[in-house]
C-alpha atoms as a PDB file:
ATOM      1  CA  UNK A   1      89.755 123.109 109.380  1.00  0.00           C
ATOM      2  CA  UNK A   2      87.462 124.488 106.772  1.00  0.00           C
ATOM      3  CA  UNK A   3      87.270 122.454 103.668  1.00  0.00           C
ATOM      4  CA  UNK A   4      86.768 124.631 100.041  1.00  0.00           C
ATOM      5  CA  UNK A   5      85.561 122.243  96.696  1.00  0.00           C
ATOM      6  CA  UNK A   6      86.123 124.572  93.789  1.00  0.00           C
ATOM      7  CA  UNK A   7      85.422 123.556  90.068  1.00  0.00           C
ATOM      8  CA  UNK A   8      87.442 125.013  87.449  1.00  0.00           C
ATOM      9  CA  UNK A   9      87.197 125.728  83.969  1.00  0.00           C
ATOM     10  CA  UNK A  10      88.811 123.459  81.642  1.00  0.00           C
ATOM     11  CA  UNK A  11      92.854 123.318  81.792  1.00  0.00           C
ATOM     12  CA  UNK A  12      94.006 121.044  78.848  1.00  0.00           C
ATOM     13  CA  UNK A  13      97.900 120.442  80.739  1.00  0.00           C
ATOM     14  CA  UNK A  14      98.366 117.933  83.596  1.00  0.00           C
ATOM     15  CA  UNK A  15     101.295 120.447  84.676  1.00  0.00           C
ATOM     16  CA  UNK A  16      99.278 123.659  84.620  1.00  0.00           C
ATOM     17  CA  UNK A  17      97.047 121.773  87.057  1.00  0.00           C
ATOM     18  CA  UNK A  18     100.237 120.726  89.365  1.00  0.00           C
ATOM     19  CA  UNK A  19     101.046 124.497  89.138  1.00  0.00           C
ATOM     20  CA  UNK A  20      98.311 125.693  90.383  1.00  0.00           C
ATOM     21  CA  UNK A  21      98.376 123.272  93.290  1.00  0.00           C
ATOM     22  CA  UNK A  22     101.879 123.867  94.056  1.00  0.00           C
ATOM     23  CA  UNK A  23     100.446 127.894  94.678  1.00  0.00           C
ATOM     24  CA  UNK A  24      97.299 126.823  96.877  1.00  0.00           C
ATOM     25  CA  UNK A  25      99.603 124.841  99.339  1.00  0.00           C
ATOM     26  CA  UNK A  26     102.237 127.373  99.642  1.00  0.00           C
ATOM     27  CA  UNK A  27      99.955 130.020 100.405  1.00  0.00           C
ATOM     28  CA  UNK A  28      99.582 130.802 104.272  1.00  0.00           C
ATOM     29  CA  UNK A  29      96.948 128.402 106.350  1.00  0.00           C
ATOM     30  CA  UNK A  30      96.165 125.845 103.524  1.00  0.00           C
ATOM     31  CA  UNK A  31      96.488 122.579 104.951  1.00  0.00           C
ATOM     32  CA  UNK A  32      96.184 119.887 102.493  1.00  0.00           C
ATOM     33  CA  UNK A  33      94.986 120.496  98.717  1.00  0.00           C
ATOM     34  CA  UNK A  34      93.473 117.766  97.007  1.00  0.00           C
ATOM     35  CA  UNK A  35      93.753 118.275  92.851  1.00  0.00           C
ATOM     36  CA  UNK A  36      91.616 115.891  90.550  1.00  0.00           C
ATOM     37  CA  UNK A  37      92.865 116.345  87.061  1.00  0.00           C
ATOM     38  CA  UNK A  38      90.037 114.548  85.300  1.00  0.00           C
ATOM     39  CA  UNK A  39      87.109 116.328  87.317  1.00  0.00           C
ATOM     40  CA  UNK A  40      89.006 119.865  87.174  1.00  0.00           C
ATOM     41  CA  UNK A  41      88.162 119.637  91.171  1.00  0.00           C
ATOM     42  CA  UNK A  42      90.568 120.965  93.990  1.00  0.00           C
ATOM     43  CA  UNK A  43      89.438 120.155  97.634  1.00  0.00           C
ATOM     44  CA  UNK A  44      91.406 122.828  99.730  1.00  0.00           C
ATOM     45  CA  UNK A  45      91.423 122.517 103.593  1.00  0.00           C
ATOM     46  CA  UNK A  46      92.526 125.597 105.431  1.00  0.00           C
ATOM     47  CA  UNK A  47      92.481 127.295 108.457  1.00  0.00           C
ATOM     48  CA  UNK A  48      89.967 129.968 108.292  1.00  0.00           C
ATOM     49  CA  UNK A  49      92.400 131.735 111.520  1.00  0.00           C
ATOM     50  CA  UNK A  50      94.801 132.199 108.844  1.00  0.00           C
ATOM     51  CA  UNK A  51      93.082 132.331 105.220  1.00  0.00           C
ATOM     52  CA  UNK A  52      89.766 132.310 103.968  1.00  0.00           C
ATOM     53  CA  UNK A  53      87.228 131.504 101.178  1.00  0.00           C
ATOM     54  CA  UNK A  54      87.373 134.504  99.493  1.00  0.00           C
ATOM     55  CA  UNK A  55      91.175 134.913  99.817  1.00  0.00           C
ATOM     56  CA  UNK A  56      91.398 131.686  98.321  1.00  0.00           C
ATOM     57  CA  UNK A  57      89.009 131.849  95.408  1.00  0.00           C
ATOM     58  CA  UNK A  58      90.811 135.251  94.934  1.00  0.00           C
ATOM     59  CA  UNK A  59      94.455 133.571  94.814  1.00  0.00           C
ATOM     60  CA  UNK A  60      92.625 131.187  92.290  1.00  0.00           C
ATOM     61  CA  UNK A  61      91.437 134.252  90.079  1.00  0.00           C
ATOM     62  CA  UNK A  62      94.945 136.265  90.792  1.00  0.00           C
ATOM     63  CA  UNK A  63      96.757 133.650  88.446  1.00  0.00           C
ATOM     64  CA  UNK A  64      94.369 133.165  85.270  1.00  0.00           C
ATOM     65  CA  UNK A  65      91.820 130.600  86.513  1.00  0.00           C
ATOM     66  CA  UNK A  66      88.884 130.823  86.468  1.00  0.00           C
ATOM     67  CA  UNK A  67      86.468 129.590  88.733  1.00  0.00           C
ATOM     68  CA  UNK A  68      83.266 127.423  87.501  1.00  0.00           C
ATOM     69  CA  UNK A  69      81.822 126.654  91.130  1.00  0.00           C
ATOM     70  CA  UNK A  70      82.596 126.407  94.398  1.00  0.00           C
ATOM     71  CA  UNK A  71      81.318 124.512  97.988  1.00  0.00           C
ATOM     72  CA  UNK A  72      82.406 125.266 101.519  1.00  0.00           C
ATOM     73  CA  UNK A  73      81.968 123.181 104.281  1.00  0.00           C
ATOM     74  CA  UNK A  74      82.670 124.095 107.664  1.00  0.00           C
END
């Protein structure tokens, strides 16, 4: 599994946050998505067989976030 850090911009709501989570791990070959509130941080493992970065960071993007940085380790 690949493993995707992205930072986000500022959300003010704890639930937007959960949201956005809720759409990451629903979406086809993400494994386990790891969402710290207070850091604005998701950790996103997937299966780059099914998904990838840029499909990812594009999902992110797709739904009004916006993306300060990201890290991919592989």
């Amino acid at each position: 599994m690949e493993k995707l850090t992205t930072i986000l911009e500022p959300m003010t709501e704890l639930s937007e946050f959960a949201n956005l989570q809720d759409i990451i791990e629903n979406h086809a070959g993400v494994g386990e998505v790891a969402a710290i509130f207070k850091e604005q941080k998701l950790v996103i493992q997937f299966n780059l067989l099914q998904t990838s970065e840029d499909e990812l960071k594009q999902l992110i993007s797709d739904h009004g976030y916006q993306i300060k940085s990201t890290n991919t380790e592989r």
